[in-house]
Every structure is written in C-alpha cells, then in structure tokens.
Protein backbone atom coordinates (compact mmCIF):
# COMPACT_ATOMS: atom_id res chain seq x y z
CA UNK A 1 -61.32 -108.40 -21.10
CA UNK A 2 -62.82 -106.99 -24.42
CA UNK A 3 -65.89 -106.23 -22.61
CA UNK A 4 -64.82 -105.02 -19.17
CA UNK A 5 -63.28 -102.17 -21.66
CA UNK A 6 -66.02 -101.77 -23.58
CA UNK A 7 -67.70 -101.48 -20.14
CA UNK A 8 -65.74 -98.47 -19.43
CA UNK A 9 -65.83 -96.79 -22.62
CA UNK A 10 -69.73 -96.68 -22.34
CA UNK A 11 -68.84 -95.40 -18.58
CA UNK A 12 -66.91 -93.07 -19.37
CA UNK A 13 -68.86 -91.10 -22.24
CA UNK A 14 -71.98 -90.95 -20.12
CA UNK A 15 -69.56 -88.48 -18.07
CA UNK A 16 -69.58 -86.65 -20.84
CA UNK A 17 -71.15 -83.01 -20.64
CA UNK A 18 -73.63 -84.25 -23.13
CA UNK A 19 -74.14 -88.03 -23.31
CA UNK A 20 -76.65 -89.19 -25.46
CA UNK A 21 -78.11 -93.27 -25.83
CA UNK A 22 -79.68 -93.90 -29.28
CA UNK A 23 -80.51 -97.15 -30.66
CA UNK A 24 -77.83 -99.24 -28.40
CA UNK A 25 -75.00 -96.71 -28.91
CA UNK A 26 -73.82 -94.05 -26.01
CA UNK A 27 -72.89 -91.23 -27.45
CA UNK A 28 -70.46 -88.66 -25.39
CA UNK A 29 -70.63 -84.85 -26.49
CA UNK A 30 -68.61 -81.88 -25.44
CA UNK A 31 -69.62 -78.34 -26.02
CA UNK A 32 -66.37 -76.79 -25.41
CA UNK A 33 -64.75 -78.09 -28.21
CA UNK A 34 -65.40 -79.80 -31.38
CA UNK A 35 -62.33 -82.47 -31.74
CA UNK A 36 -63.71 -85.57 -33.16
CA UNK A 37 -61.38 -87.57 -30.63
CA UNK A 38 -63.81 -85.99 -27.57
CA UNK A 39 -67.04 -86.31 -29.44
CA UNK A 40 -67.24 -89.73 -30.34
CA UNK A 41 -69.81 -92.63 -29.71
CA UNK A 42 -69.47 -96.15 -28.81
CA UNK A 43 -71.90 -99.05 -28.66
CA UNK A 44 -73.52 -101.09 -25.25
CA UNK A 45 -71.96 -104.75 -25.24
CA UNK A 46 -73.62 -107.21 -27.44
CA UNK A 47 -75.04 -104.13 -29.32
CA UNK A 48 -77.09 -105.28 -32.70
CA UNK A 49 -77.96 -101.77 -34.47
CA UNK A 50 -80.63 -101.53 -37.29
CA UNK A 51 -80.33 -99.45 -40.19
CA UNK A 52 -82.33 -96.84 -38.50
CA UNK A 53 -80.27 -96.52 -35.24
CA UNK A 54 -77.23 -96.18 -37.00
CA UNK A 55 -79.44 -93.17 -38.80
CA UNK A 56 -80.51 -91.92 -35.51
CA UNK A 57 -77.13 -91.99 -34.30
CA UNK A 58 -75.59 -90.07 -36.99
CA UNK A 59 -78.27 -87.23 -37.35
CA UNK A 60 -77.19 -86.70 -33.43
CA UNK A 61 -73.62 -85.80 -34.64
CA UNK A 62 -74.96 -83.99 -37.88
CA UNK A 63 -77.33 -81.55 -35.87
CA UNK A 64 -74.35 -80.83 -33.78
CA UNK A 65 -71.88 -80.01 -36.98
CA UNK A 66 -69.31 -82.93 -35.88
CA UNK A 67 -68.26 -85.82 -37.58
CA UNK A 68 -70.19 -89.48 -36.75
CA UNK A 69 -67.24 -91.01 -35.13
CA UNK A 70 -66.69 -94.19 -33.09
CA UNK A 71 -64.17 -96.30 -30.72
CA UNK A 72 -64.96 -99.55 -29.73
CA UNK A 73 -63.83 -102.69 -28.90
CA UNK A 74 -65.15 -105.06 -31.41
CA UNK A 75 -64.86 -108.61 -30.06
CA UNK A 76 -67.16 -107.23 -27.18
CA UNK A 77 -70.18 -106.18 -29.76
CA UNK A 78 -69.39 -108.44 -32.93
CA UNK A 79 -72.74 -107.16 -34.82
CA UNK A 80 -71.53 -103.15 -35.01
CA UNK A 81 -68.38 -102.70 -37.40
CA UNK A 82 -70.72 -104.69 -40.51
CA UNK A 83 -73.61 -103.10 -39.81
CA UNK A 84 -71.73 -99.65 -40.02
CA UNK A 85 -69.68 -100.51 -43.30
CA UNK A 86 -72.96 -101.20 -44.54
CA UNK A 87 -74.21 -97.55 -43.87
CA UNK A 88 -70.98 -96.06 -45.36
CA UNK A 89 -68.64 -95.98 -42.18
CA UNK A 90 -64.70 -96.67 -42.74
CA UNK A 91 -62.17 -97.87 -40.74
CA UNK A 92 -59.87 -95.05 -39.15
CA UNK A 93 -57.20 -97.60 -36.98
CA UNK A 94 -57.32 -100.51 -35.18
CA UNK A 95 -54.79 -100.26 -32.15
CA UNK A 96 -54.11 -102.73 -29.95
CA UNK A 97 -54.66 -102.56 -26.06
CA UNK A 98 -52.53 -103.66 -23.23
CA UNK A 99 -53.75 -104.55 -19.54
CA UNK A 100 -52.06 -104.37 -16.50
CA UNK A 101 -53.20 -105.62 -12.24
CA UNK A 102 -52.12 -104.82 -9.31
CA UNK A 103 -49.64 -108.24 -9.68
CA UNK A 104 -48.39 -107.38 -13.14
CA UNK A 105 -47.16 -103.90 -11.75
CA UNK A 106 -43.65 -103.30 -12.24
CA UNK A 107 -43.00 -99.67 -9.82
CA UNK A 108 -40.34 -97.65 -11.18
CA UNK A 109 -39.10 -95.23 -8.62
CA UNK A 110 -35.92 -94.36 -10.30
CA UNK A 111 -37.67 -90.18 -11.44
CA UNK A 112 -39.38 -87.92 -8.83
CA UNK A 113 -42.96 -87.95 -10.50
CA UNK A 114 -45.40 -84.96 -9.26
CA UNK A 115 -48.88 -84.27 -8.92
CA UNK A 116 -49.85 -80.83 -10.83
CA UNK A 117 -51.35 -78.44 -8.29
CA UNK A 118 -50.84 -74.66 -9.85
CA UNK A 119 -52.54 -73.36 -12.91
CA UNK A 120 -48.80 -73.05 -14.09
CA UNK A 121 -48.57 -76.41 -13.62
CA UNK A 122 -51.63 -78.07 -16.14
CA UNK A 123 -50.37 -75.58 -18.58
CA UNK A 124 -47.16 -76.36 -18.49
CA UNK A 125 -47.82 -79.91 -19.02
CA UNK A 126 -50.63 -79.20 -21.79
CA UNK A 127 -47.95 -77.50 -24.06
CA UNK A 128 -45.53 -80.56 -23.28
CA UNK A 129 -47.88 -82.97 -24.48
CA UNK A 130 -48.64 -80.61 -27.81
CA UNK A 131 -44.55 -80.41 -28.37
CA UNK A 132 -44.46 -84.57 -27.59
CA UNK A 133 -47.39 -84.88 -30.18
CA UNK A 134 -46.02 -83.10 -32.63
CA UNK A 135 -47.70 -80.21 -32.44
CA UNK A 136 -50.78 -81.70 -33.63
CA UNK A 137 -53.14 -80.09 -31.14
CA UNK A 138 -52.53 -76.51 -29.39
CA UNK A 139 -51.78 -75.69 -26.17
CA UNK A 140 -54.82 -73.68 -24.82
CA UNK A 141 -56.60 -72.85 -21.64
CA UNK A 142 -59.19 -75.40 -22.45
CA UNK A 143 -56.40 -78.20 -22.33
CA UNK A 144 -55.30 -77.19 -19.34
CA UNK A 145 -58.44 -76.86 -17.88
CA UNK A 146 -59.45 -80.37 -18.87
CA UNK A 147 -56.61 -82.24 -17.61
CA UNK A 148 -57.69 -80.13 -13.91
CA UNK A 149 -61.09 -81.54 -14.53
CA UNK A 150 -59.55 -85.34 -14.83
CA UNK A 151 -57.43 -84.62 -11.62
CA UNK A 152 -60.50 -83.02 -9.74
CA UNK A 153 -63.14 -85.58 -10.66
CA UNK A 154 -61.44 -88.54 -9.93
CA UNK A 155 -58.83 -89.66 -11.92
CA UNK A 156 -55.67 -88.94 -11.77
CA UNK A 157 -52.69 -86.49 -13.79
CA UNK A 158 -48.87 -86.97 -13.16
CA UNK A 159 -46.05 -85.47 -14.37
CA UNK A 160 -42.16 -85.37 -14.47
CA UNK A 161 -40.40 -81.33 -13.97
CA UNK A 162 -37.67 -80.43 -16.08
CA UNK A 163 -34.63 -78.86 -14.61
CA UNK A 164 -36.32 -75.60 -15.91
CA UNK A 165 -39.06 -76.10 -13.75
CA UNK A 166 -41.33 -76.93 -16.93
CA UNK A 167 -43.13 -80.48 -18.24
CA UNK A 168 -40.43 -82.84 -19.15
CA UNK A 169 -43.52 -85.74 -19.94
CA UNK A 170 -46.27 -86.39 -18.87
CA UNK A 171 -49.85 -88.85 -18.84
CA UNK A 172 -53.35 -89.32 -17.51
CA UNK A 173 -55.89 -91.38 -16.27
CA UNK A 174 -59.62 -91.45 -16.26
CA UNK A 175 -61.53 -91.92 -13.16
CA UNK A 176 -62.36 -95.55 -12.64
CA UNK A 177 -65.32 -97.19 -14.20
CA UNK A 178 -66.59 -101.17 -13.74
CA UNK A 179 -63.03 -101.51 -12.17
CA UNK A 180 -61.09 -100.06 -14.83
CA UNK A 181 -59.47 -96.89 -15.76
CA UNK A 182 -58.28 -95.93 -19.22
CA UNK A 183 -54.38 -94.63 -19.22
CA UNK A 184 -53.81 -91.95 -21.89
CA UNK A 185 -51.71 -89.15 -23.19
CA UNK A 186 -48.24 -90.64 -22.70
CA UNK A 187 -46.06 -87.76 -24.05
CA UNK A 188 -42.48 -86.54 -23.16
CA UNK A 189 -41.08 -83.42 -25.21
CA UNK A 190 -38.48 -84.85 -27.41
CA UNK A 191 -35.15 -82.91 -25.49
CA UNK A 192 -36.23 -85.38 -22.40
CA UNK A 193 -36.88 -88.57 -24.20
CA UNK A 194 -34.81 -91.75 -23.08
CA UNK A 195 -34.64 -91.14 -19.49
CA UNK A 196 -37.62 -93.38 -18.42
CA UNK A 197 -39.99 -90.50 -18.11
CA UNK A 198 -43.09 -92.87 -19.70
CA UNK A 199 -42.29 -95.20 -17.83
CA UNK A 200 -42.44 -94.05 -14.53
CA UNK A 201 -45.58 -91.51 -15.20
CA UNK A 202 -47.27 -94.87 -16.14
CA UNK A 203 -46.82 -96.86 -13.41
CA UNK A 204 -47.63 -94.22 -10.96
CA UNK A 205 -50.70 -93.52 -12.37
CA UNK A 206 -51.51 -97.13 -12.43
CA UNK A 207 -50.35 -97.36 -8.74
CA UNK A 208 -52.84 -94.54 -8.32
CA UNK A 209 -55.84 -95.95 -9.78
CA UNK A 210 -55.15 -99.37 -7.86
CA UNK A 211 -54.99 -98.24 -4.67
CA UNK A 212 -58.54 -96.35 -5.42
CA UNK A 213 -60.17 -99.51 -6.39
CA UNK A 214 -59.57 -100.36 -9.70
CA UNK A 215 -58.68 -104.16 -10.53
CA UNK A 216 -57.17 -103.28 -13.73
CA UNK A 217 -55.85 -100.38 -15.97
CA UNK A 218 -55.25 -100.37 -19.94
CA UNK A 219 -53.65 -98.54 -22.21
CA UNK A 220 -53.67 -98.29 -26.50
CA UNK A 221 -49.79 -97.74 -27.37
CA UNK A 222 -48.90 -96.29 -30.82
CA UNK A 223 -45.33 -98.31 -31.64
CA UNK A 224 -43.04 -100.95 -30.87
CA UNK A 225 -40.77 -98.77 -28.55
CA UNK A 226 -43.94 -97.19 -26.52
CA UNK A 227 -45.28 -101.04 -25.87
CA UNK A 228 -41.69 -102.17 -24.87
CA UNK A 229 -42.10 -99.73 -22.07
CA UNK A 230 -45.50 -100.57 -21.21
CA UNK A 231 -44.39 -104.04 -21.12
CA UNK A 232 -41.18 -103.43 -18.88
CA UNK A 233 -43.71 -101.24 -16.08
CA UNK A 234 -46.45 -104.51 -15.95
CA UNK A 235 -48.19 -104.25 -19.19
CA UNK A 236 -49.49 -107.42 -21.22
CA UNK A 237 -51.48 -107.71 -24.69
CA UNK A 238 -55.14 -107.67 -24.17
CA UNK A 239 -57.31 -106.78 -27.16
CA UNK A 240 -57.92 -104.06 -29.74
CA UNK A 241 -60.04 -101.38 -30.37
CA UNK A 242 -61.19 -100.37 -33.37
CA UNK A 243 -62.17 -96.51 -34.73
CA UNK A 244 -64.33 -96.29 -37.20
CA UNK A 245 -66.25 -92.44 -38.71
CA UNK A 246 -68.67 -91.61 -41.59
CA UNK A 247 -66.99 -88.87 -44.07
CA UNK A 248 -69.49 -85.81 -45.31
C-alpha cells in the first residue's frame, strides 16, 4: 500500500498551482500562501537522489522564500530519508496511516451530514476547523476559498450544522488519484465533541470517494482516541509517512 500512497502524493502535488519535478522529487507550490504544510515536496517511487538533486530541489524552495519541506512515505522510496540526513534534513514526525475499501466501510447514519453550498457555509466550517485545531491557523477567505476549490475540482467537503446553524465538525477529501483519495482535516469545535461528528463526516466522505471510483481511501490520525474512531467507521493500519524539512 506504501506505494499506491506515495502514488497519490506525487498525484496530488502536480495539481498544485505550481508543481515542479527536479531530480526524482515533485515538488507542489502555492502562490497564495506560504504555509510549509501546502508547499512541500515529495519523491517518485523508488526515487535514488544525488547530492545535487537534493541541491536542486532545495534552491527551488529557497528562490521562492519557503522552507525545503517534505512528506513521504518511506518504505515506498527506501533511498530518500539517508540521502537527505546526509544533506542536513531532520525529521519533523512520522505518523502512521490507516486504509479503508469499499468492504471495510462501516456507514454511520446516526448525524445528518451536509454538503457546503453557500459562501456562509465554507466559512463557517473554515473557522470550525481553526477553533478544533486550536487556533493554530486563521480563519480567512483563502481557507474558505480552498476548501470550495476541493469541493469544485473533484473531491469532496462535508460537514455536520450546529443547532446555531454554524460548523459543529467537519473534514475533507482530495480528488482521487491512482485509485486513492487522501482524507484530511478531521476537526469538530470542542462544545460538539463526543457526539460522533468524526465519525460520520469520515465515512461519508469515504462513501463519496467510493462511489466515484476510488478503491481505497487513507487517512494519518494524530492520537489514540482519533484512530479508535477511524477504526470503528472501517479503518485498518496501513503504513507511515514520514515529514522531514531543512532549517535556515
């Protein structure tokens, strides 16, 4: 499975805005915003970089004032994380992945979940996933925007309201590449927690991406609790993925 995901992460950053291929890497770049977490690279399956591609590669983030940064899954190019510690890289996290099929899929119909369609809507559930985050990234039209763009072009945003009419929680999914989509963003603001919200955002989106095509879809969970849900909708340990950047 290691490289059906590495598969799709090279997929899914030639979507980028900017995608750039130097030296067996793919490099995805986004001029709207600098997070290192959008601009990132990742390396073609089997990849064996020299000293100078790695070089290459960083001088492509450097030119652009962003940090080198990668995600990758290792097993799937074995040569990459040495030959970066050996040009000064460090490791960032390595998180584990889970996969789920169309006959792993647990449905959970127990929580109306919608399909944003207003302007009122994406922002609403930008600013819930900043709150369910911590805070650590603003809410801003840009978010918003972008989680329009992964509704319009093929993947797929869902969401559970609030009795307010606000974002109670919330995920995505990118469109589907070599038969696999990557499920992200699981967030639901802290007042709603504990009422299956993650859950059932995550198995409709995963219903969603199946019945488009997809054979599989995976996710990268962040705890115990958050993989005990994955595991209850269908979800099953797959691989990990490891992040690795280069420090000024």
């Amino acid at each position: 499975m290691d490289t059906d995901v590495q598969n799709f992460a090279v997929a899914h950053l030639r979507r980028r805005p900017r995608a750039t291929e130097i030296g067996g890497f793919v490099a995805g770049f986004d001029p709207a915003t600098s997070s290192p977490y959008i601009n990132y690279a990742t390396p073609l399956p089997g990849a064996r970089p020299g000293e100078r591609d790695i070089a290459a590669l960083v001088e492509a983030f450097r030119e652009r004032g962003l940090k080198p940064r990668l995600e990758f899954a290792p097993d799937a190019a074995p040569a990459v994380a040495p030959a970066l510690r050996r040009a000064g890289f460090t490791t960032e996290a390595v998180h584990a992945y889970l996969i789920c099929t169309p006959t792993t899929l647990t449905p959970r119909a127990a929580l109306l979940v919608e399909t944003p369609s207003t302007d009122q809507d994406y922002a609403s559930i930008d600013a819930a996933l900043s709150e369910a985050f911590g805070n650590g990234f603003p809410p801003s039209a840009e978010g918003a925007a972008r989680l329009r763009r992964t509704q319009e072009n093929g993947g797929a945003v869902r969401f559970v309201r609030a009795p307010d009419g606000s974002c109670a929680g919330a995920a995505s999914c990118s469109a589907p590449a070599v038969a696999t989509s990557e499920l992200a963003g699981v967030g639901t603001r802290p007042a709603h927690r504990s009422h299956g919200i993650a859950a059932a955002v995550t198995a409709s989106l995963a219903e969603t991406m199946f019945a488009r095509g997809a054979r599989s879809v995976w996710l990268e969970y962040s705890g115990e609790g958050s993989r005990r849900v994955y595991e209850r909708v269908g979800f099953h340990p797959a691989g990990t993925r490891l992040y690795m950047s280069l420090e000024d």
